[in-house]
Protein backbone atom coordinates (compact mmCIF):
# COMPACT_ATOMS: atom_id res chain seq x y z
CA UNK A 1 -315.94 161.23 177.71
CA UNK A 2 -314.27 163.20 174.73
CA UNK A 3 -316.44 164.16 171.96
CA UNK A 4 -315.01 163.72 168.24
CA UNK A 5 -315.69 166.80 165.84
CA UNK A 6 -316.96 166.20 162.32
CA UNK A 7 -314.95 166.85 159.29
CA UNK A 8 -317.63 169.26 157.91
CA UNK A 9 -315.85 172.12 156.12
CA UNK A 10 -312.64 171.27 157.10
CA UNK A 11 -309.93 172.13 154.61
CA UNK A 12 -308.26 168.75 152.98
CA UNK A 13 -304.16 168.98 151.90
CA UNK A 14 -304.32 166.36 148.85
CA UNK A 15 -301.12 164.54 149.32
CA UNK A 16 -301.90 161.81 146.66
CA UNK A 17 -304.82 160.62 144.47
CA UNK A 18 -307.52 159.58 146.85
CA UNK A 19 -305.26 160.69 149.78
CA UNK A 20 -305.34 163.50 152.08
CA UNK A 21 -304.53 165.24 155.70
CA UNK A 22 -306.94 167.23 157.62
CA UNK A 23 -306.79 169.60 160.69
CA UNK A 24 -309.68 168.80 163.47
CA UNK A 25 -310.01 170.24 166.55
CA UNK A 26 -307.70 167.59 168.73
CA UNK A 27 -306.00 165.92 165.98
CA UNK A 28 -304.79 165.40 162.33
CA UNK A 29 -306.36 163.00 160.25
CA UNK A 30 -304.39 160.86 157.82
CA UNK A 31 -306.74 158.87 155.09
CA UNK A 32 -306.80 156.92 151.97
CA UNK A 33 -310.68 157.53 150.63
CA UNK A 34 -310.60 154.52 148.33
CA UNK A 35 -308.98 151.66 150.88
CA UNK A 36 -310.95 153.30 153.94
CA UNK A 37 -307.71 153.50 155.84
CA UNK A 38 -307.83 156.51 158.20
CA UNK A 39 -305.04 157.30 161.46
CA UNK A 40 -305.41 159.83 163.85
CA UNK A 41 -302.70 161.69 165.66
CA UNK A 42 -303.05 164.15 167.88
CA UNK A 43 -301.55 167.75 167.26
CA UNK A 44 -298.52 167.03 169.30
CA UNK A 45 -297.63 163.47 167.53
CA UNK A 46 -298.51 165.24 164.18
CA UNK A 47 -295.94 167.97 165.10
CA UNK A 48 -293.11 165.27 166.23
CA UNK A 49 -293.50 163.57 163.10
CA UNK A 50 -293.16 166.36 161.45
CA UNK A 51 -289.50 167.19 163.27
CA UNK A 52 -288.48 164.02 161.95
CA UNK A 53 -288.96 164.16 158.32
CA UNK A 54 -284.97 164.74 157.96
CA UNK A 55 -284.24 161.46 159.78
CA UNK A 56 -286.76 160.08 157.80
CA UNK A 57 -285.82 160.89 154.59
CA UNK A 58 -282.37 160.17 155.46
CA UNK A 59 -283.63 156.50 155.79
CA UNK A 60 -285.86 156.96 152.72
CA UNK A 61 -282.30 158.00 150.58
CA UNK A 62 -280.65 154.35 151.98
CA UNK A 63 -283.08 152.37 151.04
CA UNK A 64 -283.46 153.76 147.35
CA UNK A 65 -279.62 153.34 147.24
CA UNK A 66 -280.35 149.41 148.24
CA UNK A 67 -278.56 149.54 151.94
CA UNK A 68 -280.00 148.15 154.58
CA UNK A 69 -282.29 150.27 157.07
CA UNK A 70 -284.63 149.41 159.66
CA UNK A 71 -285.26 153.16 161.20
CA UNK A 72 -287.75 153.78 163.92
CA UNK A 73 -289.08 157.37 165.18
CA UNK A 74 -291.26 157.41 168.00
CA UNK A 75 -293.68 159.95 167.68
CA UNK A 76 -295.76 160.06 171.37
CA UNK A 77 -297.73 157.26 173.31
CA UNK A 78 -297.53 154.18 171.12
CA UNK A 79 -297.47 155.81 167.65
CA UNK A 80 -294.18 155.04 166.08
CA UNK A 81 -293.20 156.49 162.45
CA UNK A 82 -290.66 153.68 160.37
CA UNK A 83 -288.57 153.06 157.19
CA UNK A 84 -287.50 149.82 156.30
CA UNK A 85 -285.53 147.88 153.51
CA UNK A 86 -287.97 145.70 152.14
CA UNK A 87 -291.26 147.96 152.60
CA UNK A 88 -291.10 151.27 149.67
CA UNK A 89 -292.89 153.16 152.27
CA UNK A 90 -293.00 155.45 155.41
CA UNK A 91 -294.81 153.55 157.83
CA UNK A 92 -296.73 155.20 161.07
CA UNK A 93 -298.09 152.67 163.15
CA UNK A 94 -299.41 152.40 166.35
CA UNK A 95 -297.87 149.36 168.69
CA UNK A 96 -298.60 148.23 171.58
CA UNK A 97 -297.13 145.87 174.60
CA UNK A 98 -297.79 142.34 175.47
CA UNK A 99 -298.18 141.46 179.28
CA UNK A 100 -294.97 139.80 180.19
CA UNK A 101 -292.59 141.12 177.77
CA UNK A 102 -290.39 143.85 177.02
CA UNK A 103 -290.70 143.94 173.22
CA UNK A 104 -293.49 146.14 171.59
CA UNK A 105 -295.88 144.64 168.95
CA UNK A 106 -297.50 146.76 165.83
CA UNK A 107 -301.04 146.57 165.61
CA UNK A 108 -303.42 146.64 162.50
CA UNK A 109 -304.06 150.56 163.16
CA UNK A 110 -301.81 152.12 160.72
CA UNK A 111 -301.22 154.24 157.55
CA UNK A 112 -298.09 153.52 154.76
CA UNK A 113 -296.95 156.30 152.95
CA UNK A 114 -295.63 155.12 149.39
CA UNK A 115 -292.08 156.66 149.01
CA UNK A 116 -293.51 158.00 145.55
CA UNK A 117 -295.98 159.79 148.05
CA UNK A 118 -293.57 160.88 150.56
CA UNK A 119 -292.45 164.71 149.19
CA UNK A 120 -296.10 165.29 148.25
CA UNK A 121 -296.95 164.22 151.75
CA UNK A 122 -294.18 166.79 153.91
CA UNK A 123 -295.40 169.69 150.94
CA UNK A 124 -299.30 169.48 152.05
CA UNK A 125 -298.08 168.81 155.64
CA UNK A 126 -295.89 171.90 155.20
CA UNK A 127 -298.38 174.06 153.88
CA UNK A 128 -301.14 172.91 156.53
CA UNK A 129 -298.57 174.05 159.81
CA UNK A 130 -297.86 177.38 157.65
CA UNK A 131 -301.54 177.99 157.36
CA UNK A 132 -302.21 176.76 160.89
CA UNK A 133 -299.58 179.00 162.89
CA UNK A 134 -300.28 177.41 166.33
CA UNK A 135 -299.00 174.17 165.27
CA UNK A 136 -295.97 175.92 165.31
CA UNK A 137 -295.87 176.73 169.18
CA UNK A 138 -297.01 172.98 170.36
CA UNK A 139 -293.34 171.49 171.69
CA UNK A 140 -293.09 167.47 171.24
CA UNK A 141 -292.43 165.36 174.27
CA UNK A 142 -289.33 165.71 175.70
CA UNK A 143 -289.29 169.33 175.72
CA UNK A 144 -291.73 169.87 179.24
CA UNK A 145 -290.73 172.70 181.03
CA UNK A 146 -290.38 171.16 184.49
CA UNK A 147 -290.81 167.51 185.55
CA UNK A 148 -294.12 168.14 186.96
CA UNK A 149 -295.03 168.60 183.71
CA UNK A 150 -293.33 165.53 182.20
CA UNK A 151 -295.30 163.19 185.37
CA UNK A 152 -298.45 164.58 183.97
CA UNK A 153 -297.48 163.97 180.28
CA UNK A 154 -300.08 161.59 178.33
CA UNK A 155 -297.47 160.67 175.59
CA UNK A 156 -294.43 159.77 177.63
């Protein structure tokens, strides 16, 4: 059974008021202090998010211009990042699938980052991988060096 580490002297990246990102030991935690809204992501989802902040804001830029957008990323496992017309916000969300069908479903486990947010939130994320160099080195899925490797992957 996996042990979670405690956030004692961890180093926050203030993204907002109230809202921050920290580095654990297995994963990157996302959280608003005042709703009580927290995600986790592991280092590798973190990381693919991360690759897709130009597709992202690229969706972000149509729907300030009022066109419509419904843009989906899909960042490892069930942990999808998403931009919408209708919704000022970046939206990563984990879904999941219903027995019988084909179509996935979001669940409640989620975080939305306000668009206002959204340049604050790729600065501190910036600045966390540049202090953190082996983020750097972790490859998102999709990248496995042989297909052994891609049978034994957790995320795809």
């Amino acid at each position: 059974m996996a042990t979670k580490t405690k956030a004692v002297g961890v180093k926050q990246y203030i993204f907002a008021e109230n809202r921050c990102i920290r580095l654990m030991k297995d994963t990157v935690v996302i959280s608003d202090h005042v709703k009580n809204s927290t995600i986790e992501l592991t280092h590798q989802r973190f990381v693919t998010l991360m690759l897709n902040v130009k597709e992202i804001e690229e969706g972000l830029r149509k729907v300030c211009a009022s066109e419509f957008v419904k843009h989906q990323e899909h960042i490892g496992g069930g942990w999808y990042v998403s931009v919408t017309t209708g919704f000022g916000c970046v939206d990563i969300r984990k879904f999941f699938q219903p027995a019988f069908t084909y179509e996935e479903r979001p669940t409640r486990t989620g975080f939305a980052i306000r668009i206002s947010e959204w340049l604050a939130f790729v600065d501190a994320a910036r600045l966390m991988m540049g202090e953190n160099a082996f983020l750097t080195e972790i490859l998102p899925c999709g990248t496995h060096l042989s297909a052994a490797d891609a049978l034994e992957c957790k995320e795809c």
